[in-house]
C-alpha atoms as a PDB file:
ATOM      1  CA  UNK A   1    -116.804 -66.874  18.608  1.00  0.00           C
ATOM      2  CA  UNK A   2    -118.970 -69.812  17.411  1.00  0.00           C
ATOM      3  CA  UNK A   3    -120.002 -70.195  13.716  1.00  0.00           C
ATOM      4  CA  UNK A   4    -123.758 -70.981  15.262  1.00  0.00           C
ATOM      5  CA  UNK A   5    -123.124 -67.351  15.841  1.00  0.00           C
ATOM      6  CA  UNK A   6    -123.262 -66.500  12.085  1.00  0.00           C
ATOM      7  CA  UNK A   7    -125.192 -68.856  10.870  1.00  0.00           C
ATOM      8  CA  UNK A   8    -128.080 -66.998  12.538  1.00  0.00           C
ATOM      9  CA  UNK A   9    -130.762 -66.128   9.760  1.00  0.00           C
ATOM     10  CA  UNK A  10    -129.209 -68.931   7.001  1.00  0.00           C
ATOM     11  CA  UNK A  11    -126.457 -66.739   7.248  1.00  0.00           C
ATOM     12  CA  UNK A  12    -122.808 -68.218   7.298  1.00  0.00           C
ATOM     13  CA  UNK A  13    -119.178 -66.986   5.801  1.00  0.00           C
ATOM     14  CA  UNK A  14    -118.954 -69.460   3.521  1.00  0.00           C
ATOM     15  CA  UNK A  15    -122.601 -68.266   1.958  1.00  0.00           C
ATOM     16  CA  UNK A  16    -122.225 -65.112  -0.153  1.00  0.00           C
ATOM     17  CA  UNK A  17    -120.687 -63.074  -3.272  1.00  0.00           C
ATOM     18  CA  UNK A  18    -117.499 -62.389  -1.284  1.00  0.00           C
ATOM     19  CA  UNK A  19    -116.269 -65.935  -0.500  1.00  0.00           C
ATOM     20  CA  UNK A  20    -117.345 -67.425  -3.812  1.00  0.00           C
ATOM     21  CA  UNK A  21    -114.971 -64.329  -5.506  1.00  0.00           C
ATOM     22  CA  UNK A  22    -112.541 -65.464  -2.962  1.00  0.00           C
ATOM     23  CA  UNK A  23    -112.282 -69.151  -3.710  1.00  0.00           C
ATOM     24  CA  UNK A  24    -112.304 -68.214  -7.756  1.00  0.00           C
ATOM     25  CA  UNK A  25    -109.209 -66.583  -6.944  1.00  0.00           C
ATOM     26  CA  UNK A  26    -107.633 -69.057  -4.768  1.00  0.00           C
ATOM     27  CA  UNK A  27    -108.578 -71.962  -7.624  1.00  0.00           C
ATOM     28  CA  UNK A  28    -107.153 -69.521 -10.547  1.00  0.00           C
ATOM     29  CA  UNK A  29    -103.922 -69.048  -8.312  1.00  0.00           C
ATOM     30  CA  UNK A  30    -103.978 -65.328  -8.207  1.00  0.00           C
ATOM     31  CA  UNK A  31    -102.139 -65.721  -4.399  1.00  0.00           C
ATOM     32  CA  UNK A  32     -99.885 -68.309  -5.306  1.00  0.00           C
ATOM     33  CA  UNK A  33     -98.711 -67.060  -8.420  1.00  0.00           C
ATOM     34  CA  UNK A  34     -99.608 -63.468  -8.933  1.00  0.00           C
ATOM     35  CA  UNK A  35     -99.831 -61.391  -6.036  1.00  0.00           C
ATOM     36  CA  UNK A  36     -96.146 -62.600  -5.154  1.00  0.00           C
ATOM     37  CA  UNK A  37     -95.368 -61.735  -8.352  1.00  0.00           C
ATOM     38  CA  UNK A  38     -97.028 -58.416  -8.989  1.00  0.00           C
ATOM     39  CA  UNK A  39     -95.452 -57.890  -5.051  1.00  0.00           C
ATOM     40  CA  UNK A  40     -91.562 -58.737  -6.073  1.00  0.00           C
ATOM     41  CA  UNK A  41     -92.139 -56.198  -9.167  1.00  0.00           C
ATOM     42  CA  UNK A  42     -93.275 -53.523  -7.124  1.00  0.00           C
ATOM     43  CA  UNK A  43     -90.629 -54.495  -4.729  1.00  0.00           C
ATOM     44  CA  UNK A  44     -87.781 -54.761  -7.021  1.00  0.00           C
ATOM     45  CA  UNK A  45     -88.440 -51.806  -9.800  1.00  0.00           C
ATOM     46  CA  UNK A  46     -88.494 -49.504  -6.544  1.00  0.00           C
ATOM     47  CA  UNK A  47     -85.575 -50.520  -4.850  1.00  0.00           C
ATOM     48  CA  UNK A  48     -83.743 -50.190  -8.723  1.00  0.00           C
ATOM     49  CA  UNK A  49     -85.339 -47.393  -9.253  1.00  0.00           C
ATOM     50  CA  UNK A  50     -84.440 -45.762  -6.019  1.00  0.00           C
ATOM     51  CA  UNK A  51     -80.221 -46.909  -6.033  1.00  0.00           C
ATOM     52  CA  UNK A  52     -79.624 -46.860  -9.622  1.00  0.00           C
ATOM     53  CA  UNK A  53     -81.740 -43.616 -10.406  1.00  0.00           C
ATOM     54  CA  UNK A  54     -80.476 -41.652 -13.817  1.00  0.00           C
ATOM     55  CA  UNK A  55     -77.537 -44.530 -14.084  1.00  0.00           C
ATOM     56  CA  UNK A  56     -79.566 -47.138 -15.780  1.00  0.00           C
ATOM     57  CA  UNK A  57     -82.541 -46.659 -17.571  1.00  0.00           C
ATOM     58  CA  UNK A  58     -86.118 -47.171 -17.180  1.00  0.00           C
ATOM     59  CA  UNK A  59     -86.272 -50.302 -19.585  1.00  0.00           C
ATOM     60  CA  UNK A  60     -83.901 -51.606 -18.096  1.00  0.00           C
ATOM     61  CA  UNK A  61     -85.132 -51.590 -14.276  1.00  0.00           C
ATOM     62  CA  UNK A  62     -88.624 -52.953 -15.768  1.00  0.00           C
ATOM     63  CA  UNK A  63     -86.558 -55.403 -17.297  1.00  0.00           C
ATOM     64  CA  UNK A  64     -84.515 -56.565 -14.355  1.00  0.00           C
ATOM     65  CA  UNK A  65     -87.514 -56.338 -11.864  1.00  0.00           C
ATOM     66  CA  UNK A  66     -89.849 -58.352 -13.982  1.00  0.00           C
ATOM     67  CA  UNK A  67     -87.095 -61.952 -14.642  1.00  0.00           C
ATOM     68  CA  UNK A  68     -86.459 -61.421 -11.108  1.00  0.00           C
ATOM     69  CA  UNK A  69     -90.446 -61.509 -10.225  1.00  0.00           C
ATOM     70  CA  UNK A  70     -90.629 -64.493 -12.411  1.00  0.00           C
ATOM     71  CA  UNK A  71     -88.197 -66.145 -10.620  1.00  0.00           C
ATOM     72  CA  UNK A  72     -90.245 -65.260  -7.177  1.00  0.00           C
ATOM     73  CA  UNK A  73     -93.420 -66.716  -8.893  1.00  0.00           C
ATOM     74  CA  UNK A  74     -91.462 -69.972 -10.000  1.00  0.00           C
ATOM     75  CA  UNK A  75     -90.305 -70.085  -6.254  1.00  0.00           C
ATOM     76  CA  UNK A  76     -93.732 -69.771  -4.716  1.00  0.00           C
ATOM     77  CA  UNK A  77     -94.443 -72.767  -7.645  1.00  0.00           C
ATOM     78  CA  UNK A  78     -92.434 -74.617  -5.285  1.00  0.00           C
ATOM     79  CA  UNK A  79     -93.311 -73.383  -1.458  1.00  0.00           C
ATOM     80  CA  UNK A  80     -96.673 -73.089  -1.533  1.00  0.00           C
ATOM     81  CA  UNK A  81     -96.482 -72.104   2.098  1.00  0.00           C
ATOM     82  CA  UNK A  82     -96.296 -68.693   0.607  1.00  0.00           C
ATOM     83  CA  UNK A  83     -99.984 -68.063   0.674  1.00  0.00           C
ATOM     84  CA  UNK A  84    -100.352 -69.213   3.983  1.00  0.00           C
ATOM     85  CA  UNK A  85     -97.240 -66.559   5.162  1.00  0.00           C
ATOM     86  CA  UNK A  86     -98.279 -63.332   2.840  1.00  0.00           C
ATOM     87  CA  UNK A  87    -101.687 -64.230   4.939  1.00  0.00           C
ATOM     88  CA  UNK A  88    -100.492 -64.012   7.786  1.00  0.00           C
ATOM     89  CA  UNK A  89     -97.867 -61.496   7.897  1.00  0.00           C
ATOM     90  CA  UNK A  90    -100.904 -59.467   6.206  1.00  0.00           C
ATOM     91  CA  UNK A  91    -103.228 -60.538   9.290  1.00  0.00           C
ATOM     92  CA  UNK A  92    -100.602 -59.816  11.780  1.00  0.00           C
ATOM     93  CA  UNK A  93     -99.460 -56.524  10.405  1.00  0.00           C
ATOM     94  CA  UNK A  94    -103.168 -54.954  10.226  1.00  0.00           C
ATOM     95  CA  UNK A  95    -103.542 -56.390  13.748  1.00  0.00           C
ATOM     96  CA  UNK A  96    -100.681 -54.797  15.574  1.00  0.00           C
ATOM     97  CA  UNK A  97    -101.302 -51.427  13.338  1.00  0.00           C
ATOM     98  CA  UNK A  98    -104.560 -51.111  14.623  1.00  0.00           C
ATOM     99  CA  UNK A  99    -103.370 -51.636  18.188  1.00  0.00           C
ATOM    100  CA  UNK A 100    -100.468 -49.177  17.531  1.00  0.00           C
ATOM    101  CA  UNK A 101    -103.442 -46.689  16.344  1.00  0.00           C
ATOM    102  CA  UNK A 102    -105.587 -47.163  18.908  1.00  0.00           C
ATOM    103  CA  UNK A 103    -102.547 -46.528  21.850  1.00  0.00           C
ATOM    104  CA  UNK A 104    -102.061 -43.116  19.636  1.00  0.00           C
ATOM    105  CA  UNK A 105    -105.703 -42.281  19.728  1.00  0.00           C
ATOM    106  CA  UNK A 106    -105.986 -42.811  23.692  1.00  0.00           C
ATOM    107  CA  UNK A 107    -102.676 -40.459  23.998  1.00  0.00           C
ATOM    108  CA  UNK A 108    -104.130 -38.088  21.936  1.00  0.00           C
ATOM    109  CA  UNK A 109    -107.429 -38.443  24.583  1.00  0.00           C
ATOM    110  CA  UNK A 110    -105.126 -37.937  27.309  1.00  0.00           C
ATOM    111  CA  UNK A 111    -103.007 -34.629  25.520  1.00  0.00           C
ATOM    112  CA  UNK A 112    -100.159 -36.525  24.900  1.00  0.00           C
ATOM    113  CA  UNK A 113     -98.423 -35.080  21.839  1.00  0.00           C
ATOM    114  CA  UNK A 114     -96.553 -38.082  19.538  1.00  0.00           C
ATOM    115  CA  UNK A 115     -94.115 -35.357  17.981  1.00  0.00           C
ATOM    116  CA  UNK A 116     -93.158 -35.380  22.155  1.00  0.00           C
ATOM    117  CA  UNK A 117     -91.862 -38.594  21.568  1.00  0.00           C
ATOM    118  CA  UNK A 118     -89.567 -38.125  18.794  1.00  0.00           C
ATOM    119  CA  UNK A 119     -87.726 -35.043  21.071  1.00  0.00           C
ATOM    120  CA  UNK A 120     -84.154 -36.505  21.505  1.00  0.00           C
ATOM    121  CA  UNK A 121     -82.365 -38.542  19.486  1.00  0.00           C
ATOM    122  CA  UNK A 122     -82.134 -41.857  22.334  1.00  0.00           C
ATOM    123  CA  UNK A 123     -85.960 -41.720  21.652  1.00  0.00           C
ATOM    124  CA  UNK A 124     -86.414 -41.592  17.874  1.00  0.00           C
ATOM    125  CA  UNK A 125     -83.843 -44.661  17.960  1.00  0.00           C
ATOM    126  CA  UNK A 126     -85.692 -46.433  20.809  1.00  0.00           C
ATOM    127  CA  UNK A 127     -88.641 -46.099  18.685  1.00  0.00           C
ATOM    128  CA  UNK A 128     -87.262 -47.174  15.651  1.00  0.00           C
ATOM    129  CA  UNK A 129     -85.384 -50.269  17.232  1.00  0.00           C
ATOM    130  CA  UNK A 130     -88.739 -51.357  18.652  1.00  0.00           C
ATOM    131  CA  UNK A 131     -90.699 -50.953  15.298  1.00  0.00           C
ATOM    132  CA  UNK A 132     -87.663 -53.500  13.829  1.00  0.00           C
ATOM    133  CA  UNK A 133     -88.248 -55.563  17.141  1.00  0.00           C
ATOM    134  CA  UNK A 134     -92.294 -55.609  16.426  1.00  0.00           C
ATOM    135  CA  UNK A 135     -91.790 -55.982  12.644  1.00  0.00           C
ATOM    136  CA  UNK A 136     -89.695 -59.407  13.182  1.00  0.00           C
ATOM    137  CA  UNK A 137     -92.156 -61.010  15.586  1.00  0.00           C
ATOM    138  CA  UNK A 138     -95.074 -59.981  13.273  1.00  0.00           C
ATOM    139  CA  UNK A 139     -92.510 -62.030  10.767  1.00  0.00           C
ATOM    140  CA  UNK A 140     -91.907 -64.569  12.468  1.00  0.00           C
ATOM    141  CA  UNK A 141     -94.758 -65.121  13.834  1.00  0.00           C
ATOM    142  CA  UNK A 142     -96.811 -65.185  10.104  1.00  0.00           C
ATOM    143  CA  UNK A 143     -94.212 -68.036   9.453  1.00  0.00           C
ATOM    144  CA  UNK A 144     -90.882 -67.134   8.527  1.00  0.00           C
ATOM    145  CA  UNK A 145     -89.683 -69.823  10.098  1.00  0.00           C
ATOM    146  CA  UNK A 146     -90.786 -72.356   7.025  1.00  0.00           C
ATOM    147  CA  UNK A 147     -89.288 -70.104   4.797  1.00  0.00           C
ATOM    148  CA  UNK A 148     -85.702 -69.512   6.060  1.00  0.00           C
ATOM    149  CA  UNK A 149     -84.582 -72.333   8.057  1.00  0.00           C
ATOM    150  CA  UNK A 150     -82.741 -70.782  11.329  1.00  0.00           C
ATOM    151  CA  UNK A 151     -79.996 -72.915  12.787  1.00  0.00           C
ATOM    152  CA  UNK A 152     -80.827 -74.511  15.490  1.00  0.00           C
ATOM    153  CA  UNK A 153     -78.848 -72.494  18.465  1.00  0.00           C
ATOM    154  CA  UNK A 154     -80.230 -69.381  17.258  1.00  0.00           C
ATOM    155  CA  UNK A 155     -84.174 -70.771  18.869  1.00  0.00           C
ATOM    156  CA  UNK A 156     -82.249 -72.716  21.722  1.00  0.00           C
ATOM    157  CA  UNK A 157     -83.381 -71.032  25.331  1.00  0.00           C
ATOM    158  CA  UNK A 158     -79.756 -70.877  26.882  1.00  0.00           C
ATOM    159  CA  UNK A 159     -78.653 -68.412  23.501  1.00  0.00           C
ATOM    160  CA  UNK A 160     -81.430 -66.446  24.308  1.00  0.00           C
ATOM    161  CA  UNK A 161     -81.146 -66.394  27.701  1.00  0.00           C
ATOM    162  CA  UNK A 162     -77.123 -65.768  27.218  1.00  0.00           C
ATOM    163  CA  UNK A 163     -78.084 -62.711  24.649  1.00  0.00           C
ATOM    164  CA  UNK A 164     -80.487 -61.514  27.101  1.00  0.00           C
ATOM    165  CA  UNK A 165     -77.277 -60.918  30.201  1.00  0.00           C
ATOM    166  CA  UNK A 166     -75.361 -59.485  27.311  1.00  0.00           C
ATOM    167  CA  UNK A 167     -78.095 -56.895  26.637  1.00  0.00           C
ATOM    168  CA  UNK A 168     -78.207 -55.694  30.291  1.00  0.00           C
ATOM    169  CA  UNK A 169     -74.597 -55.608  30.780  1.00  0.00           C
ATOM    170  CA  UNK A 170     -74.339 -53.816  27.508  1.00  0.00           C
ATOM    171  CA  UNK A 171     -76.815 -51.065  28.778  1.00  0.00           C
ATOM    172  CA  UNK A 172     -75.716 -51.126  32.311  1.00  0.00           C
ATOM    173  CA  UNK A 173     -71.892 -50.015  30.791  1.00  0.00           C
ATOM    174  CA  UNK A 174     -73.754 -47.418  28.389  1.00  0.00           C
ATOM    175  CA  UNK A 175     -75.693 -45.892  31.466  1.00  0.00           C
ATOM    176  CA  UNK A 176     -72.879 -45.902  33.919  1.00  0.00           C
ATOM    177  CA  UNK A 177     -70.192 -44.627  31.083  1.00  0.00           C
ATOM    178  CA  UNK A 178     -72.796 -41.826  30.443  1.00  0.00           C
ATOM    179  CA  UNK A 179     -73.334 -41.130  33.890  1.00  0.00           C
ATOM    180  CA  UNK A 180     -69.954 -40.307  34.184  1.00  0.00           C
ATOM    181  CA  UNK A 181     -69.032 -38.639  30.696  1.00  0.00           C
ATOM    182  CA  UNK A 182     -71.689 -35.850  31.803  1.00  0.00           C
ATOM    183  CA  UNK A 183     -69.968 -35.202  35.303  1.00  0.00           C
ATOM    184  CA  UNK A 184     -66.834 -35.089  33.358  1.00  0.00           C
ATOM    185  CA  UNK A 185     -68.658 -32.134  31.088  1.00  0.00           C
ATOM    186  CA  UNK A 186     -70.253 -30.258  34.369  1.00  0.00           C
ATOM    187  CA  UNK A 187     -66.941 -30.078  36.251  1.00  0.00           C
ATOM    188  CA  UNK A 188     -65.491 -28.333  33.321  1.00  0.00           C
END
Protein backbone atom coordinates (compact mmCIF):
# COMPACT_ATOMS: atom_id res chain seq x y z
CA UNK A 1 0.00 0.00 0.00
CA UNK A 2 1.36 3.42 -1.09
CA UNK A 3 1.80 6.32 1.41
CA UNK A 4 0.01 8.60 -1.54
CA UNK A 5 -2.65 6.38 -0.17
CA UNK A 6 -2.69 8.16 3.25
CA UNK A 7 -1.65 11.19 2.51
CA UNK A 8 -5.10 11.71 0.95
CA UNK A 9 -6.77 14.85 2.67
CA UNK A 10 -3.11 16.28 4.24
CA UNK A 11 -3.37 13.23 5.99
CA UNK A 12 -0.13 11.07 6.57
CA UNK A 13 1.23 8.68 9.64
CA UNK A 14 3.78 10.71 10.48
CA UNK A 15 1.06 13.80 11.01
CA UNK A 16 -0.85 13.40 14.29
CA UNK A 17 -1.01 13.12 18.31
CA UNK A 18 -0.14 9.41 18.11
CA UNK A 19 3.25 9.47 16.31
CA UNK A 20 4.47 12.64 17.99
CA UNK A 21 3.66 10.55 21.60
CA UNK A 22 5.45 7.83 19.86
CA UNK A 23 8.70 9.49 18.92
CA UNK A 24 8.72 11.31 22.66
CA UNK A 25 9.00 7.92 23.81
CA UNK A 26 11.45 6.56 21.47
CA UNK A 27 13.80 9.94 22.19
CA UNK A 28 13.22 9.48 26.18
CA UNK A 29 14.23 5.69 25.70
CA UNK A 30 11.19 4.20 27.26
CA UNK A 31 11.81 0.94 24.60
CA UNK A 32 15.34 0.77 24.99
CA UNK A 33 15.60 1.07 28.52
CA UNK A 34 12.31 0.59 30.23
CA UNK A 35 9.96 -1.61 28.70
CA UNK A 36 12.84 -4.36 28.74
CA UNK A 37 13.21 -3.57 32.03
CA UNK A 38 9.73 -3.30 33.45
CA UNK A 39 9.44 -6.79 31.00
CA UNK A 40 12.51 -8.81 32.84
CA UNK A 41 10.75 -7.73 36.31
CA UNK A 42 7.56 -9.04 35.43
CA UNK A 43 9.38 -11.91 33.96
CA UNK A 44 11.64 -12.70 36.73
CA UNK A 45 9.44 -11.89 40.10
CA UNK A 46 6.93 -14.50 38.44
CA UNK A 47 9.07 -17.18 37.62
CA UNK A 48 10.59 -16.61 41.60
CA UNK A 49 7.54 -16.24 42.72
CA UNK A 50 6.12 -19.29 41.11
CA UNK A 51 9.42 -21.97 42.10
CA UNK A 52 10.42 -20.51 45.28
CA UNK A 53 6.77 -19.80 46.63
CA UNK A 54 6.57 -19.69 50.76
CA UNK A 55 10.59 -20.60 50.73
CA UNK A 56 11.86 -17.14 50.24
CA UNK A 57 10.15 -14.16 50.87
CA UNK A 58 8.46 -11.50 49.06
CA UNK A 59 11.35 -8.85 49.58
CA UNK A 60 13.45 -10.90 48.61
CA UNK A 61 12.00 -12.04 45.05
CA UNK A 62 11.41 -8.10 44.43
CA UNK A 63 14.84 -7.85 45.32
CA UNK A 64 16.35 -10.49 43.11
CA UNK A 65 13.99 -9.68 40.10
CA UNK A 66 14.70 -6.00 40.11
CA UNK A 67 19.27 -6.28 40.02
CA UNK A 68 18.52 -8.85 37.58
CA UNK A 69 16.17 -6.32 35.40
CA UNK A 70 18.88 -3.83 35.80
CA UNK A 71 21.23 -5.95 34.45
CA UNK A 72 18.70 -6.62 31.29
CA UNK A 73 18.41 -2.76 30.93
CA UNK A 74 22.34 -2.33 31.08
CA UNK A 75 22.36 -5.16 28.36
CA UNK A 76 19.87 -3.55 26.02
CA UNK A 77 22.44 -0.27 26.84
CA UNK A 78 24.60 -2.30 24.78
CA UNK A 79 22.38 -4.18 21.88
CA UNK A 80 20.26 -1.75 20.88
CA UNK A 81 18.87 -4.23 18.41
CA UNK A 82 16.53 -4.92 21.22
CA UNK A 83 13.93 -2.46 20.15
CA UNK A 84 14.00 -3.50 16.79
CA UNK A 85 13.40 -7.50 18.10
CA UNK A 86 10.68 -6.76 21.09
CA UNK A 87 9.07 -4.99 17.76
CA UNK A 88 9.01 -7.49 15.94
CA UNK A 89 8.46 -10.51 17.90
CA UNK A 90 5.44 -8.14 19.12
CA UNK A 91 4.39 -7.64 15.29
CA UNK A 92 4.81 -11.21 14.49
CA UNK A 93 3.09 -12.63 17.50
CA UNK A 94 -0.23 -10.39 17.04
CA UNK A 95 0.03 -11.43 13.37
CA UNK A 96 0.01 -15.18 13.59
CA UNK A 97 -2.61 -14.85 16.71
CA UNK A 98 -4.95 -13.23 14.65
CA UNK A 99 -4.55 -15.83 11.90
CA UNK A 100 -4.76 -18.61 14.57
CA UNK A 101 -8.20 -16.74 15.61
CA UNK A 102 -9.53 -16.33 12.53
CA UNK A 103 -8.89 -20.42 11.47
CA UNK A 104 -10.92 -20.95 14.99
CA UNK A 105 -13.67 -18.62 14.00
CA UNK A 106 -14.17 -20.32 10.40
CA UNK A 107 -14.25 -23.88 12.37
CA UNK A 108 -16.57 -22.63 14.61
CA UNK A 109 -18.66 -21.45 11.11
CA UNK A 110 -18.29 -24.83 9.91
CA UNK A 111 -19.40 -26.76 13.61
CA UNK A 112 -16.15 -27.80 14.28
CA UNK A 113 -15.74 -28.03 18.06
CA UNK A 114 -11.83 -27.00 19.26
CA UNK A 115 -12.34 -29.06 22.62
CA UNK A 116 -12.58 -32.00 19.52
CA UNK A 117 -9.16 -31.38 19.03
CA UNK A 118 -7.70 -31.79 22.32
CA UNK A 119 -9.58 -35.60 22.48
CA UNK A 120 -6.47 -37.92 22.73
CA UNK A 121 -3.43 -37.37 24.11
CA UNK A 122 -1.20 -37.75 20.37
CA UNK A 123 -3.34 -34.59 19.64
CA UNK A 124 -2.96 -32.28 22.65
CA UNK A 125 0.93 -33.02 22.11
CA UNK A 126 0.76 -32.47 18.32
CA UNK A 127 -0.76 -29.26 19.18
CA UNK A 128 1.46 -28.24 21.68
CA UNK A 129 4.70 -29.26 19.66
CA UNK A 130 3.40 -27.09 16.82
CA UNK A 131 2.62 -23.99 19.06
CA UNK A 132 6.66 -24.46 20.20
CA UNK A 133 7.35 -24.98 16.35
CA UNK A 134 5.24 -21.56 15.49
CA UNK A 135 6.55 -19.77 18.61
CA UNK A 136 10.38 -20.26 17.38
CA UNK A 137 9.81 -19.08 13.81
CA UNK A 138 7.78 -16.07 15.14
CA UNK A 139 11.36 -15.83 17.19
CA UNK A 140 13.41 -16.18 14.87
CA UNK A 141 11.97 -14.57 12.50
CA UNK A 142 11.59 -11.02 14.81
CA UNK A 143 15.47 -11.48 14.99
CA UNK A 144 16.81 -13.82 17.33
CA UNK A 145 19.34 -14.49 15.26
CA UNK A 146 21.34 -11.02 16.26
CA UNK A 147 20.81 -11.83 19.63
CA UNK A 148 22.12 -15.42 20.12
CA UNK A 149 24.63 -16.21 17.61
CA UNK A 150 23.79 -19.95 16.27
CA UNK A 151 26.77 -21.93 15.09
CA UNK A 152 27.06 -22.13 11.86
CA UNK A 153 25.98 -26.00 11.02
CA UNK A 154 22.94 -25.55 12.91
CA UNK A 155 21.51 -22.92 9.57
CA UNK A 156 23.61 -25.12 7.04
CA UNK A 157 20.92 -26.88 4.43
CA UNK A 158 22.54 -30.47 4.50
CA UNK A 159 21.84 -30.46 8.77
CA UNK A 160 18.54 -29.60 8.01
CA UNK A 161 18.00 -31.65 5.34
CA UNK A 162 19.87 -34.64 7.44
CA UNK A 163 17.37 -33.76 10.58
CA UNK A 164 14.58 -33.75 8.25
CA UNK A 165 15.32 -38.04 7.10
CA UNK A 166 15.81 -38.49 10.80
CA UNK A 167 12.32 -37.12 11.54
CA UNK A 168 10.58 -39.47 9.04
CA UNK A 169 12.46 -42.45 9.95
CA UNK A 170 11.80 -41.60 13.53
CA UNK A 171 7.95 -41.53 12.84
CA UNK A 172 7.93 -44.21 10.30
CA UNK A 173 9.50 -46.69 13.40
CA UNK A 174 6.83 -45.04 15.87
CA UNK A 175 3.91 -45.85 13.34
CA UNK A 176 5.04 -49.26 12.32
CA UNK A 177 6.08 -50.25 16.17
CA UNK A 178 2.49 -49.07 17.02
CA UNK A 179 0.96 -50.80 14.31
CA UNK A 180 2.15 -53.80 15.63
CA UNK A 181 2.01 -53.28 19.57
CA UNK A 182 -1.94 -52.99 18.97
CA UNK A 183 -2.17 -56.41 16.99
CA UNK A 184 -0.11 -57.75 19.75
CA UNK A 185 -3.07 -56.34 22.29
CA UNK A 186 -6.11 -57.65 19.87
CA UNK A 187 -4.75 -61.20 19.57
CA UNK A 188 -4.76 -61.41 23.27
Amino acid sequence: MSVALFQFGGWSPQSGAFYQILLNMENMGFFLYLFPFLLALAIFYGVLKYTMGDRLPKSAIGLISIIFSFFVMLYSSWNYMIVSFFANLGGMGLIVGCGLLFVIILLGITGFKINEVFSGTMSKWAFILTMIFIGVLIFFGAGAGWLIQLPYWSTAEEFWTALFFIVILALAMWWLGGSEAEKKEENE
